[in-house]
Protein backbone atom coordinates (compact mmCIF):
# COMPACT_ATOMS: atom_id res chain seq x y z
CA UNK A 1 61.78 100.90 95.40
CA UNK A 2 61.20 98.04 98.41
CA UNK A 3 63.72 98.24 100.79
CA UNK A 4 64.63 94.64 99.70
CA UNK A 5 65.95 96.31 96.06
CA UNK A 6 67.18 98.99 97.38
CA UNK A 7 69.73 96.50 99.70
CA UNK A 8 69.88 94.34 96.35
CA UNK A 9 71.09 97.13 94.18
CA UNK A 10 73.09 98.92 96.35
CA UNK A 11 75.46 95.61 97.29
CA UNK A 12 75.04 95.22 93.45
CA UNK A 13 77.19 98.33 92.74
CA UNK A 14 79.29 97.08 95.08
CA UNK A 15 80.07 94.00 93.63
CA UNK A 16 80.23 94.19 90.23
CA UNK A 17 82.71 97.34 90.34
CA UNK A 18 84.60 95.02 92.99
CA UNK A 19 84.67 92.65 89.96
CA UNK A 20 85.90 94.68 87.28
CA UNK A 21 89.57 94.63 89.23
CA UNK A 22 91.57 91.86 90.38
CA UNK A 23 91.41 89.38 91.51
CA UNK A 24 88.72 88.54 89.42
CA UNK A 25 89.37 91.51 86.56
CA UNK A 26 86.36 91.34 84.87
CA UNK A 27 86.76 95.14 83.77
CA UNK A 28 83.47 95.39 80.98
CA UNK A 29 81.75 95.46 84.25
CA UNK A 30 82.89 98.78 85.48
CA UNK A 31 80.94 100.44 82.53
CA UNK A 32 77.90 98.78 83.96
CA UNK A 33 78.72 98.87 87.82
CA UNK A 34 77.28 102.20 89.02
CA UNK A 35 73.91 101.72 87.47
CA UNK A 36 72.20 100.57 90.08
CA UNK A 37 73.19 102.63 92.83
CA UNK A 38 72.86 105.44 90.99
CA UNK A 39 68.97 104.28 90.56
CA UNK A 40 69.06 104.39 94.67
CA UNK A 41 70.21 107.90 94.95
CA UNK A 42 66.96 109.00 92.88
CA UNK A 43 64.61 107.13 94.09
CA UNK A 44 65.08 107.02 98.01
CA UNK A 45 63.99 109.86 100.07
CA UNK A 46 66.01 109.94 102.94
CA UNK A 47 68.99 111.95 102.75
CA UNK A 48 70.59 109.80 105.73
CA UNK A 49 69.41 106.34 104.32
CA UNK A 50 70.91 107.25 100.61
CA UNK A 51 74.35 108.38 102.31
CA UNK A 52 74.26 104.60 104.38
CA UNK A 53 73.46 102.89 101.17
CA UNK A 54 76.37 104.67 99.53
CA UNK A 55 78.70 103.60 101.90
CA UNK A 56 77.62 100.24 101.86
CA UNK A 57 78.22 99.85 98.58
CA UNK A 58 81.47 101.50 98.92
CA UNK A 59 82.24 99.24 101.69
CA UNK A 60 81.75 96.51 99.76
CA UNK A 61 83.91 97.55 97.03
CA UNK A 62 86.79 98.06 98.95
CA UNK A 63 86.39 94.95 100.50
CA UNK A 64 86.75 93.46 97.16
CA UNK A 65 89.14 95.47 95.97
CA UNK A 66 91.60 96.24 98.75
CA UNK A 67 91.71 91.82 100.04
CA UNK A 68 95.34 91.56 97.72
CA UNK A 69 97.02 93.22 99.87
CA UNK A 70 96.76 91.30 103.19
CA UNK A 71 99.07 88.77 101.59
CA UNK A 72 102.00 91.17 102.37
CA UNK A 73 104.64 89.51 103.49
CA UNK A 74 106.32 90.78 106.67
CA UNK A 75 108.73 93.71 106.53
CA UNK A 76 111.71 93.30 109.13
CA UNK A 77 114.07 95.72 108.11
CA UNK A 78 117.51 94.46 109.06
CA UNK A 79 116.51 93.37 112.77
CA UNK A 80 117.47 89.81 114.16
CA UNK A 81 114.73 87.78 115.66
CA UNK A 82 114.20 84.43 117.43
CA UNK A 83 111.60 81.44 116.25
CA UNK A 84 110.00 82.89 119.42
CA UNK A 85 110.00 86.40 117.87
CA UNK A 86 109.32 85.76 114.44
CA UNK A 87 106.38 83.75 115.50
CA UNK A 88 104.62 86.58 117.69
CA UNK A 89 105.61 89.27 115.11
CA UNK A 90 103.76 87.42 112.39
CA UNK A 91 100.61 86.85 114.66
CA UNK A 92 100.44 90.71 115.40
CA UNK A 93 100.93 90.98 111.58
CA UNK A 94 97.94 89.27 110.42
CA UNK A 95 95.83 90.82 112.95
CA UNK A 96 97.51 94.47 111.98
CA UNK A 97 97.29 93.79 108.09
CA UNK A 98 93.40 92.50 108.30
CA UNK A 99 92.45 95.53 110.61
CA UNK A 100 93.84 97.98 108.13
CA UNK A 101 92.27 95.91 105.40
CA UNK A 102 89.05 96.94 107.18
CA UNK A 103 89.63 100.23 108.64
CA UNK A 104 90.39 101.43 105.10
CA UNK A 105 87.62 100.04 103.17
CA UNK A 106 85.14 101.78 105.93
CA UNK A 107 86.89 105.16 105.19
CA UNK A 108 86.67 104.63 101.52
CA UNK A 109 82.94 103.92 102.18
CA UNK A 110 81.99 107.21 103.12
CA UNK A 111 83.41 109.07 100.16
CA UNK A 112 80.60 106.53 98.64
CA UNK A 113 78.55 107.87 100.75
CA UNK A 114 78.85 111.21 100.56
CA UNK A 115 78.89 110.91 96.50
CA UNK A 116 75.52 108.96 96.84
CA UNK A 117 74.08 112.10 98.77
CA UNK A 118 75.39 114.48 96.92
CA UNK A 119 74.58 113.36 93.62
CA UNK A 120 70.75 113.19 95.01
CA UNK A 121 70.90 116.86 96.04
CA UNK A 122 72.87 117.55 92.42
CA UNK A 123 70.50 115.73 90.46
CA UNK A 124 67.04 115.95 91.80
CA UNK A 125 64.42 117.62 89.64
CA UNK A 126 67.46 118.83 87.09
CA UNK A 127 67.51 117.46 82.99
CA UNK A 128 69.19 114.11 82.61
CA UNK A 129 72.11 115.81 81.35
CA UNK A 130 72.83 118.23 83.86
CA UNK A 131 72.61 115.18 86.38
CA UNK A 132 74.75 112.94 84.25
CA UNK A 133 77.70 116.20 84.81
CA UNK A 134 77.36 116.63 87.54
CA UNK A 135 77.41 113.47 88.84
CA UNK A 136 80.29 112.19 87.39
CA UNK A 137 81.86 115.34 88.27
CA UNK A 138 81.36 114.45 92.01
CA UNK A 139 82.55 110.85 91.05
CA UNK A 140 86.13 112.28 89.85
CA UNK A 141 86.30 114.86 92.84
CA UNK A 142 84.99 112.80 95.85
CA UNK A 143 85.26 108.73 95.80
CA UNK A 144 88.10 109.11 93.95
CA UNK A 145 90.62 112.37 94.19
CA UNK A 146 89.50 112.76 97.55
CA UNK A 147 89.65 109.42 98.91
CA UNK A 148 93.42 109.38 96.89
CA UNK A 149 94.29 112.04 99.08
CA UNK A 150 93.75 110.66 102.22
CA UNK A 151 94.88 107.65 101.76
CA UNK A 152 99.00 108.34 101.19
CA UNK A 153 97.93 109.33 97.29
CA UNK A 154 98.12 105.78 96.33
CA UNK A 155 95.79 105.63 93.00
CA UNK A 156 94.44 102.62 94.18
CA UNK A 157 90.72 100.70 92.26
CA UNK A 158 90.25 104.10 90.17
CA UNK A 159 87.60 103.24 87.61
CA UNK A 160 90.14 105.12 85.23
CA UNK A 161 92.32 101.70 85.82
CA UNK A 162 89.33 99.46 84.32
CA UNK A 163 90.32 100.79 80.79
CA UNK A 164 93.68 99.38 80.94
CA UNK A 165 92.82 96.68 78.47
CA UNK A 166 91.46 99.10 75.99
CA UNK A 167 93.94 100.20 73.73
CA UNK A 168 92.31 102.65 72.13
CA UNK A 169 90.30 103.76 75.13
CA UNK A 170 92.92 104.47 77.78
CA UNK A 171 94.40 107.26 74.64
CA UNK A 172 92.40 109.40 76.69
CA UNK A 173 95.02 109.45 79.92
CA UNK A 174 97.47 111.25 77.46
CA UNK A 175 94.60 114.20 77.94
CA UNK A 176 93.65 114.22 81.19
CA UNK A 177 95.10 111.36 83.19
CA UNK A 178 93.55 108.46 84.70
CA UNK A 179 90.83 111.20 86.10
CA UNK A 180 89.88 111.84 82.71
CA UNK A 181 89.61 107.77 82.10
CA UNK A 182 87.68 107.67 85.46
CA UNK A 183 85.65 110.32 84.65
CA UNK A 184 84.68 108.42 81.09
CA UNK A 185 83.37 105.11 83.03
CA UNK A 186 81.25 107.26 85.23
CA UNK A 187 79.86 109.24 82.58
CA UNK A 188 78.40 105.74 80.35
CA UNK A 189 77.72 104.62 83.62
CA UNK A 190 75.33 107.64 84.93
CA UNK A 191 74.07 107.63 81.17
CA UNK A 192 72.73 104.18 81.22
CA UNK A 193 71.54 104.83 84.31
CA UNK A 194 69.23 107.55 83.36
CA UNK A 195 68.01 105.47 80.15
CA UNK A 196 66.96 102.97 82.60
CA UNK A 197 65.75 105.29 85.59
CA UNK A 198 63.59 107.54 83.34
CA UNK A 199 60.06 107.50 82.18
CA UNK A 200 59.80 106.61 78.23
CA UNK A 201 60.26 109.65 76.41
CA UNK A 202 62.76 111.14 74.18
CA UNK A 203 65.13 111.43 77.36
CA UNK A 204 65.36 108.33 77.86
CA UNK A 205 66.37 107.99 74.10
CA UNK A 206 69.20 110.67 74.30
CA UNK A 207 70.83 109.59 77.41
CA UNK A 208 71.35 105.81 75.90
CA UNK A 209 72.77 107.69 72.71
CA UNK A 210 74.85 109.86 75.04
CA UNK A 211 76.29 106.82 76.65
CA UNK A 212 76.96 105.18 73.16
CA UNK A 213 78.07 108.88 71.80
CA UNK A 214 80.82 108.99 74.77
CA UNK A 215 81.98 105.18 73.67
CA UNK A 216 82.28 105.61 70.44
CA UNK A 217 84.31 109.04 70.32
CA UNK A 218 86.80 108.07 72.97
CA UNK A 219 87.33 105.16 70.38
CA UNK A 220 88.12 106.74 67.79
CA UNK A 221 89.87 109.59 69.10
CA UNK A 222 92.01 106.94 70.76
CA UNK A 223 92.34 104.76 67.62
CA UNK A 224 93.83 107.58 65.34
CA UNK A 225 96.29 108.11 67.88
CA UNK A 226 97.34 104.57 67.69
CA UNK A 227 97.10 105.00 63.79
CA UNK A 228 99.47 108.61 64.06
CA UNK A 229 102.15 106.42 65.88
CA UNK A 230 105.20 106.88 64.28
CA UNK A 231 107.79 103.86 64.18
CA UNK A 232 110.79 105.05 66.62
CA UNK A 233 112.86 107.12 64.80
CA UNK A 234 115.96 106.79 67.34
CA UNK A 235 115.64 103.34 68.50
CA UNK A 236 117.34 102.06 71.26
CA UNK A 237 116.86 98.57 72.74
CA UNK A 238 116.16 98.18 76.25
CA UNK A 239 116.08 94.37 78.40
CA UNK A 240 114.23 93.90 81.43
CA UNK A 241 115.29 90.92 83.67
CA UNK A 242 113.49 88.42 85.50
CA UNK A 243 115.09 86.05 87.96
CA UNK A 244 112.27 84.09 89.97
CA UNK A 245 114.21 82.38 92.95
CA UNK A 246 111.73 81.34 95.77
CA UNK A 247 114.36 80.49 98.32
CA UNK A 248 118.25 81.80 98.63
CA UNK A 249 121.44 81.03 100.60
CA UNK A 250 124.17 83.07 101.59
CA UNK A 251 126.11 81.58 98.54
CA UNK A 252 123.81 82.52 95.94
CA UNK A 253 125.23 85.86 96.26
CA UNK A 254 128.24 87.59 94.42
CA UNK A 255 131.07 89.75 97.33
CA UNK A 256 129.29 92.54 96.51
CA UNK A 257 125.96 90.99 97.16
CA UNK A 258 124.44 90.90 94.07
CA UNK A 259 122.07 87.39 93.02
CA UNK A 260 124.71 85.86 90.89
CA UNK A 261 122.07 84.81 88.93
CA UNK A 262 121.60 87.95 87.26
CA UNK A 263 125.19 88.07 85.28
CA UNK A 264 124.44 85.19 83.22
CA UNK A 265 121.40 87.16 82.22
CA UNK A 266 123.16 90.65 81.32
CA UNK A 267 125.40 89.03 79.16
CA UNK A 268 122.78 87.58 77.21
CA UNK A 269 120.72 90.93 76.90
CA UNK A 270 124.18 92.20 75.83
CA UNK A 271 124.13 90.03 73.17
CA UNK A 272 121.41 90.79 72.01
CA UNK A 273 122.12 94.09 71.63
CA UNK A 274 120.51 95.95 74.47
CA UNK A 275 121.50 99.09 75.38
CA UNK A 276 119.46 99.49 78.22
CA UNK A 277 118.98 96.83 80.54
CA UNK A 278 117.02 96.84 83.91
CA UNK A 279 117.12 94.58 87.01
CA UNK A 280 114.55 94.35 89.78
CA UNK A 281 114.51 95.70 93.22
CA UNK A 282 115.31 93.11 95.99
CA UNK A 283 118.41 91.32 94.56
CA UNK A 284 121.16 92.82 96.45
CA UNK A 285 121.82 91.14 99.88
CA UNK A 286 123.08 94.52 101.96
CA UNK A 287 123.58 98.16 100.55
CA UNK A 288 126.13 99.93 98.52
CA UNK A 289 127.55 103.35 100.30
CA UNK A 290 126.90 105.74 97.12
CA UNK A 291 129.72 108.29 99.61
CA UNK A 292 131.33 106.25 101.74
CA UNK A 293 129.04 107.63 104.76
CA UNK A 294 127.71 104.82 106.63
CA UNK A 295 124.09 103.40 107.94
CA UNK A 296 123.60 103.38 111.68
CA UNK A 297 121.13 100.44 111.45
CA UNK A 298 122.41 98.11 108.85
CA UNK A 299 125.32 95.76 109.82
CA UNK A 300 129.09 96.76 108.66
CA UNK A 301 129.51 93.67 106.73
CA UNK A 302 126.58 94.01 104.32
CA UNK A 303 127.42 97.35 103.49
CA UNK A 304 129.62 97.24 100.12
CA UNK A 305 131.74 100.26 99.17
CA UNK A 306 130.43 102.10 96.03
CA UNK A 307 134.12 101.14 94.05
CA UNK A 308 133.54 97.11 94.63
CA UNK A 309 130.17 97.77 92.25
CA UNK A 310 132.22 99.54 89.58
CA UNK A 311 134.80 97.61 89.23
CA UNK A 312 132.14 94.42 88.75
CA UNK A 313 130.08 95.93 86.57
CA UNK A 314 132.81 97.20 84.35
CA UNK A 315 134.20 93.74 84.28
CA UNK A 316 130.30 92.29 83.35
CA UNK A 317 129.91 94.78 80.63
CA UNK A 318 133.66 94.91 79.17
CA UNK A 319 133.64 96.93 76.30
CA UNK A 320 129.56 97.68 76.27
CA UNK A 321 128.12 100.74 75.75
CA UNK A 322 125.16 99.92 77.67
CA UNK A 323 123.62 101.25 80.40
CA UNK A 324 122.89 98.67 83.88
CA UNK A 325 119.76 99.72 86.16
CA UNK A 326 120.06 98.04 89.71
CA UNK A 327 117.72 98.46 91.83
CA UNK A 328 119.42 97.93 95.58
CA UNK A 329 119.39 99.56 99.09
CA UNK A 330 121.93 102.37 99.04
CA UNK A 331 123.55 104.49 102.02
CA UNK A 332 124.09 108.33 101.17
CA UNK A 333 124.96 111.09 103.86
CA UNK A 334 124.11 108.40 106.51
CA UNK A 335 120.58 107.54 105.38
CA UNK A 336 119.14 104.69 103.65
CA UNK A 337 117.56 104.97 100.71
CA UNK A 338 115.54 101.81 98.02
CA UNK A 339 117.25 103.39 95.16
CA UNK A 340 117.53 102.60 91.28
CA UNK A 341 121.21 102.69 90.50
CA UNK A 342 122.41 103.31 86.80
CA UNK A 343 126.04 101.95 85.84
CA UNK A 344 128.43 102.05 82.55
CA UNK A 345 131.56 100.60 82.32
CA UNK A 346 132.93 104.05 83.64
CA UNK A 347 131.12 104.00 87.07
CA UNK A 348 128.30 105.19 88.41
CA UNK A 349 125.98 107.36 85.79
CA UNK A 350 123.54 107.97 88.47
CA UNK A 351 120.47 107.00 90.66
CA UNK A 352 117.72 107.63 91.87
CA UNK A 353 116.00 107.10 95.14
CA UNK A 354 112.48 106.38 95.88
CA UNK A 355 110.54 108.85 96.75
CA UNK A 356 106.81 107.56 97.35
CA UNK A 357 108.26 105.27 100.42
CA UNK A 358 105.18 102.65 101.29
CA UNK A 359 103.48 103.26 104.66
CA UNK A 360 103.67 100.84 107.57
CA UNK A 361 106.87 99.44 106.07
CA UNK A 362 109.22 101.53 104.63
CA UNK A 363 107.94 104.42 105.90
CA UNK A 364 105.92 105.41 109.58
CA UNK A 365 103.42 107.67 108.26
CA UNK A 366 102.93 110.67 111.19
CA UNK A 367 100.32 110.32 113.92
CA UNK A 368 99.94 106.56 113.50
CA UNK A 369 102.68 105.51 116.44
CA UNK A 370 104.31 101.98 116.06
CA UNK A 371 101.63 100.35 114.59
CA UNK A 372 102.80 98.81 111.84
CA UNK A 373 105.08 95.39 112.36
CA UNK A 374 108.72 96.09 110.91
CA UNK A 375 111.99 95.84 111.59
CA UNK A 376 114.50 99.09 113.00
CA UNK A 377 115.49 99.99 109.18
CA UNK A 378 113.51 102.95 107.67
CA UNK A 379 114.30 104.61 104.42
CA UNK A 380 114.61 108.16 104.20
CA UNK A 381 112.78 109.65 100.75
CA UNK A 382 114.67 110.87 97.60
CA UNK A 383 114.10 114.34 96.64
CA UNK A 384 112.97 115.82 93.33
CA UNK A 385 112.84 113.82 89.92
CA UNK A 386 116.66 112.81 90.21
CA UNK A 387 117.28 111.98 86.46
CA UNK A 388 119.93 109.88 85.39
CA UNK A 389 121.70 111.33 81.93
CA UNK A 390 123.66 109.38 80.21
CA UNK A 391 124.39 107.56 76.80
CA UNK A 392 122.02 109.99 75.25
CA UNK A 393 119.15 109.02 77.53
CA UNK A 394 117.61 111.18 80.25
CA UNK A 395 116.22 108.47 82.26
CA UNK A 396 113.59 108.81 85.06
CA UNK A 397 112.90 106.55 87.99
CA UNK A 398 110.61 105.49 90.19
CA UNK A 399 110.02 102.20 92.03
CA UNK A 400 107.73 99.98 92.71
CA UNK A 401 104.41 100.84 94.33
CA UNK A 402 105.51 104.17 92.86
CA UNK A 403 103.66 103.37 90.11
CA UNK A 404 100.51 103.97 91.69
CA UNK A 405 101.45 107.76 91.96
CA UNK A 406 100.65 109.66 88.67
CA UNK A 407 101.76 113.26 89.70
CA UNK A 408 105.32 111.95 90.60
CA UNK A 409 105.85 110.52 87.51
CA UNK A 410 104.59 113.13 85.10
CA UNK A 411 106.93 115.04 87.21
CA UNK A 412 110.08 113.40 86.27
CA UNK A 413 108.82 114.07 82.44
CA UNK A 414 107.71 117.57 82.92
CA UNK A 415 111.80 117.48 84.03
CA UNK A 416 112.89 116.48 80.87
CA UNK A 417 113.08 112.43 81.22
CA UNK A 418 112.63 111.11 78.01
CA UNK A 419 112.53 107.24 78.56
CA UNK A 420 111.49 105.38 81.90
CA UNK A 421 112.65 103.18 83.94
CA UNK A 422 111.33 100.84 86.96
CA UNK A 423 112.16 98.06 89.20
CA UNK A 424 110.10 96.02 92.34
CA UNK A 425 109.20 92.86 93.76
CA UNK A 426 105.66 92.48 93.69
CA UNK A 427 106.76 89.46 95.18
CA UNK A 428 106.07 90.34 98.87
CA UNK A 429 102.63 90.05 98.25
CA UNK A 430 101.49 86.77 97.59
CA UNK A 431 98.33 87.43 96.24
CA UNK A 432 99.30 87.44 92.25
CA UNK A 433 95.66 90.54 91.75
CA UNK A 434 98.48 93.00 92.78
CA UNK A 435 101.36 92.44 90.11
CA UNK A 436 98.34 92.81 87.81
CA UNK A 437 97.06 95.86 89.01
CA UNK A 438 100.02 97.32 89.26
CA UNK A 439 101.21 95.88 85.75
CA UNK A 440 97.70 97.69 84.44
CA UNK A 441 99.10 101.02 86.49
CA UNK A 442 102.49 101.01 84.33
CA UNK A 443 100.70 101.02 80.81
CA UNK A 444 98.59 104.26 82.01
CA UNK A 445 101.36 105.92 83.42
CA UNK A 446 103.23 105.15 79.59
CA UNK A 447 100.00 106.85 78.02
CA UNK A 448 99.67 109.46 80.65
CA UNK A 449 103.50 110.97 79.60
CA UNK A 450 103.90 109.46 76.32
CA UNK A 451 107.15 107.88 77.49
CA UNK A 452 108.68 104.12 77.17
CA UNK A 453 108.55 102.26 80.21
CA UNK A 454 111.37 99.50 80.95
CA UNK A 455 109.92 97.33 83.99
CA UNK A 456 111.50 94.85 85.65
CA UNK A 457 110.28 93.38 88.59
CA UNK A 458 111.46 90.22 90.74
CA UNK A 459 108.87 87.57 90.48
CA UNK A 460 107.00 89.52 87.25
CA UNK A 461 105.08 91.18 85.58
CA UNK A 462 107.86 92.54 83.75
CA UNK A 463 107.48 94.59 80.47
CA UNK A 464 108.72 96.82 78.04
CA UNK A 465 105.74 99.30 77.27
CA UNK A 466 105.67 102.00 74.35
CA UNK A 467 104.50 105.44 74.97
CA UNK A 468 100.68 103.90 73.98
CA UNK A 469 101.00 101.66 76.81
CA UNK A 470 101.52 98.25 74.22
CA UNK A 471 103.07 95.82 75.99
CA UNK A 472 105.96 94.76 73.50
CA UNK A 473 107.13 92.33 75.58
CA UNK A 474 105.44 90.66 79.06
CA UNK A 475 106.55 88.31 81.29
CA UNK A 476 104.48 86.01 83.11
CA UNK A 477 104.60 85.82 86.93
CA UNK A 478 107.30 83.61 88.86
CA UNK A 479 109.23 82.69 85.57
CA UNK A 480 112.63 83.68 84.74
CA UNK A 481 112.61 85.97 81.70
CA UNK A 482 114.77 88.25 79.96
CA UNK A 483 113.16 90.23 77.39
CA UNK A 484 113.89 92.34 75.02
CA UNK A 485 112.09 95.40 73.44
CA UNK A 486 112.76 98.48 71.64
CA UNK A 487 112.17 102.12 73.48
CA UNK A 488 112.28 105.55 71.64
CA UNK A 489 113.49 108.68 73.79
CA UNK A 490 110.80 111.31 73.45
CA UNK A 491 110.96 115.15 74.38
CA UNK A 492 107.30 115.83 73.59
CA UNK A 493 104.97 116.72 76.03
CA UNK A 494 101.47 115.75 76.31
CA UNK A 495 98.81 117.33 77.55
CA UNK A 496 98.61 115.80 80.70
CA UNK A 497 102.12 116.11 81.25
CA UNK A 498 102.01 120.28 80.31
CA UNK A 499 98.82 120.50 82.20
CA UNK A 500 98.49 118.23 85.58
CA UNK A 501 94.79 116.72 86.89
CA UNK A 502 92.76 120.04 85.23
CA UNK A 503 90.18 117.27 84.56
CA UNK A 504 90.00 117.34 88.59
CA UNK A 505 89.80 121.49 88.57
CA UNK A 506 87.41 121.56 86.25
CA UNK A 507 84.86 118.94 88.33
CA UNK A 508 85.09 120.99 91.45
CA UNK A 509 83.72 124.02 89.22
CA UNK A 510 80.78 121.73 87.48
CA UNK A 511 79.89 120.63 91.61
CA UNK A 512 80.02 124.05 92.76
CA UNK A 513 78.11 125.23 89.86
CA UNK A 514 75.22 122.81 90.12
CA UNK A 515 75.17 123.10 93.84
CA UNK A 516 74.77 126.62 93.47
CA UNK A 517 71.69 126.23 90.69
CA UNK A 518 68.08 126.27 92.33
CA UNK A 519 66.81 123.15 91.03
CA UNK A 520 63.62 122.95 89.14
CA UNK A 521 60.73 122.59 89.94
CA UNK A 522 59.56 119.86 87.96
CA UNK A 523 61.08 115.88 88.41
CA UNK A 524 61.09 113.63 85.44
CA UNK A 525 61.32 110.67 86.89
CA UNK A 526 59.44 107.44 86.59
């Protein structure tokens, strides 16, 4: 290679896996994306210029991938400001929010780079399918489970997440996860790439019918799982709520702070027959004290005794045997918690608070001092799955960005939750790419446990997902929706659930083992 194509194809990688998420979502081109920079890692013989072409590419990809999330709004807490204030606190913002932006896609880049020099030492002078293993072995284990790691575990631009829209396909995450998923792209990917990289022979031949072999099973493993899906045996209808309201005033809200908005909206889910109905996070002006302890931060007035809810709620739902998920800020033992609250017309059934608390705004990760722009109000994380039983359900909670974190949820199954259920407000970003990553998230976490996922978030997308991850209903973004599906409590386990990110264990023993092998002494390459 020139160094001009080497440049060329390295960005290239970069690119076209940047593509394959939002914003622009083109996801066929994650099955395609790593080609060309795995054709640098072969043919370049510097060690040190391979690992800065990896990161490049990397960089690049992050770049792409990781832009959404600058549009965060600001996070105040509960802290009073002047125009003076507010104006230099949203300056310091968008300096703060763009240097993370970068900072993070540099430190991705080196797990690039370390994967592009590793999979030259892994696959140089070894057969095309010990390099294709190994390869995509390193893939799952270092630009992806590491990187996870060390960024706050958020599953963030996995390739697993490009299979979202591939019913069949993402059957696969009920096995092994999004890692297995992940681990899938790489492998066509590293396939095609040896087709292409390697002299004309019958290697060549049987690495494009490995990449088509790969395709075509996870098909059709995937599509007789859709075709063994039973019709819901116990069927229970569940309504997620939408109420898109760009500005408020003090009035909008009910005494006990709720969006008054919202009752209308209950009622009709009532009547039409839901069971289980879910509203968003961010609708609640103040907290409710689930024990009468109070918050040191938040002000007296805005903090709404636990009875007030009941005895609304009761009134709202009358002689209903449903079930009402809230999700609110809540006071307990003197901390604040973002919580998902579950009522019946007897009280309180349960809650749960969030345990995966964002960094930089609802949480101050350690070491990283007061960088992050926020108010005095910092929420204190839940602790273990927290079910919520009741009305035959066993539901299980998590919020939000929460979404993004696989092990906590196949946690609350492994528990014993048998349907659930989710609120947020993807509406503090403004860039629309991250309600639809996050909206592809929730349909692999559905596969991943083989549970029902009720989703209601404030501006959308909001969903009620089988335990296939089909959308049965979907809301579009900033439009007021209440929809109506039908969930089925499961008690089934699948093997992901049982069995946890093996697909993860068993790539660090495929690295080790071909880092241990003396390589041969012959090179097949063109």
């Amino acid at each position: 290679m020139t160094r001009r194509v080497e440049v060329l194809s390295t960005l290239g990688s970069g690119v076209l896996l940047g593509c394959a998420f939002p914003p622009l979502d083109v996801k066929g081109l994650a099955w395609i994306g790593l080609v060309p920079l795995w054709g640098v890692t072969q043919a370049v013989a510097s060690g040190k210029r391979v690992f800065s072409l990896g990161a490049a590419a990397g960089f690049v990809y992050f770049l792409i991938t990781l832009y959404p999330l600058v549009s965060a709004h600001s996070w105040t807490g509960w802290a009073a400001e002047t125009p003076t204030e507010l104006s230099s606190r949203l300056t310091r913002q968008w300096w703060f929010l763009h240097g993370i932006w970068v900072l993070f896609a540099a430190w991705g880049a080196l797990f690039w780079g370390a994967w592009a020099l590793g999979a030259r030492r892994i696959a140089r002078s070894r057969r095309w399918w010990v390099a294709m293993g190994a390869g995509t072995a390193l893939w799952v284990l270092v630009p992806e489970w590491a990187r996870v790691q060390t960024t706050f575990g958020f599953t963030w631009a996995l390739l697993g997440h490009a299979t979202a829209d591939w019913p069949a396909v993402r059957q696969g995450a009920a096995v092994g996860g999004v890692w297995l998923l992940t681990a899938l792209v790489a492998a066509v990917n590293l396939c095609l790439a040896e087709s292409l990289w390697r002299g004309p022979g019958r290697e060549r031949r049987a690495s494009l019918g490995a990449a088509v072999t790969l395709l075509a099973f996870s098909w059709a493993a995937g599509a007789n799982a859709l075709r063994a899906a039973s019709p819901p045996a116990d069927r229970v209808k569940a309504a997620v709520l939408q109420r898109t309201k760009p500005t408020y005033r003090t009035g909008d809200f009910l005494p006990i702070g709720l969006d008054q908005g919202y009752v209308p909206m209950v009622r009709q889910a009532l009547e039409a027959g839901a069971r289980l109905i879910a509203l968003p996070e961010s609708i609640v002006l103040g907290a409710v004290t689930l024990d009468a302890s109070a918050s040191a931060v938040k002000p007296p007035e805005r903090q709404i005794a636990r009875a007030a809810w009941d005895a609304a709620v009761r009134d709202v739902l009358g002689a209903s045997g449903a079930v009402v998920v809230v999700g609110m800020d809540t006071v307990e033992h003197g901390q604040d918690h973002n919580t998902l609250v579950a009522w019946t017309r007897e009280g309180v059934a349960g809650w749960y608070h969030k345990r995966g608390l964002v960094p930089f705004s609802e949480t101050m990760p350690p070491g990283w001092g007061a960088l992050a722009v926020r108010g005095v109000s910092q929420y204190a994380p839940g602790q273990g799955s927290q079910l919520i039983r009741t009305r035959g359900l066993v539901l299980g909670g998590f919020i939000c960005q929460e979404v993004l974190l696989p092990d906590l949820v196949r946690r609350s199954v492994r528990d014993g939750a048998t349907v659930l259920v989710t609120g947020g407000n993807d509406g503090v970003f403004e860039h629309p790419a991250v309600a639809r990553v996050h909206a592809d998230a929730a349909q692999l976490r559905a596969v991943e446990t083989r549970r029902a996922v009720v989703r209601a978030m404030k501006t959308g997308i909001s969903a009620v997902i089988d335990p296939w991850g089909r959308e049965q209903v979907r809301s579009r973004s900033a439009e007021p929706a209440v929809l109506v599906g039908t969930v089925q409590p499961r008690q089934d386990r699948s093997p992901y659930v049982r069995f946890g990110n093996w697909v993860v264990g068993v790539s660090a023993l495929l690295v080790a083992a071909a880092l241990a092998r003396r390589p041969s002494s012959r090179r097949s390459r063109a």
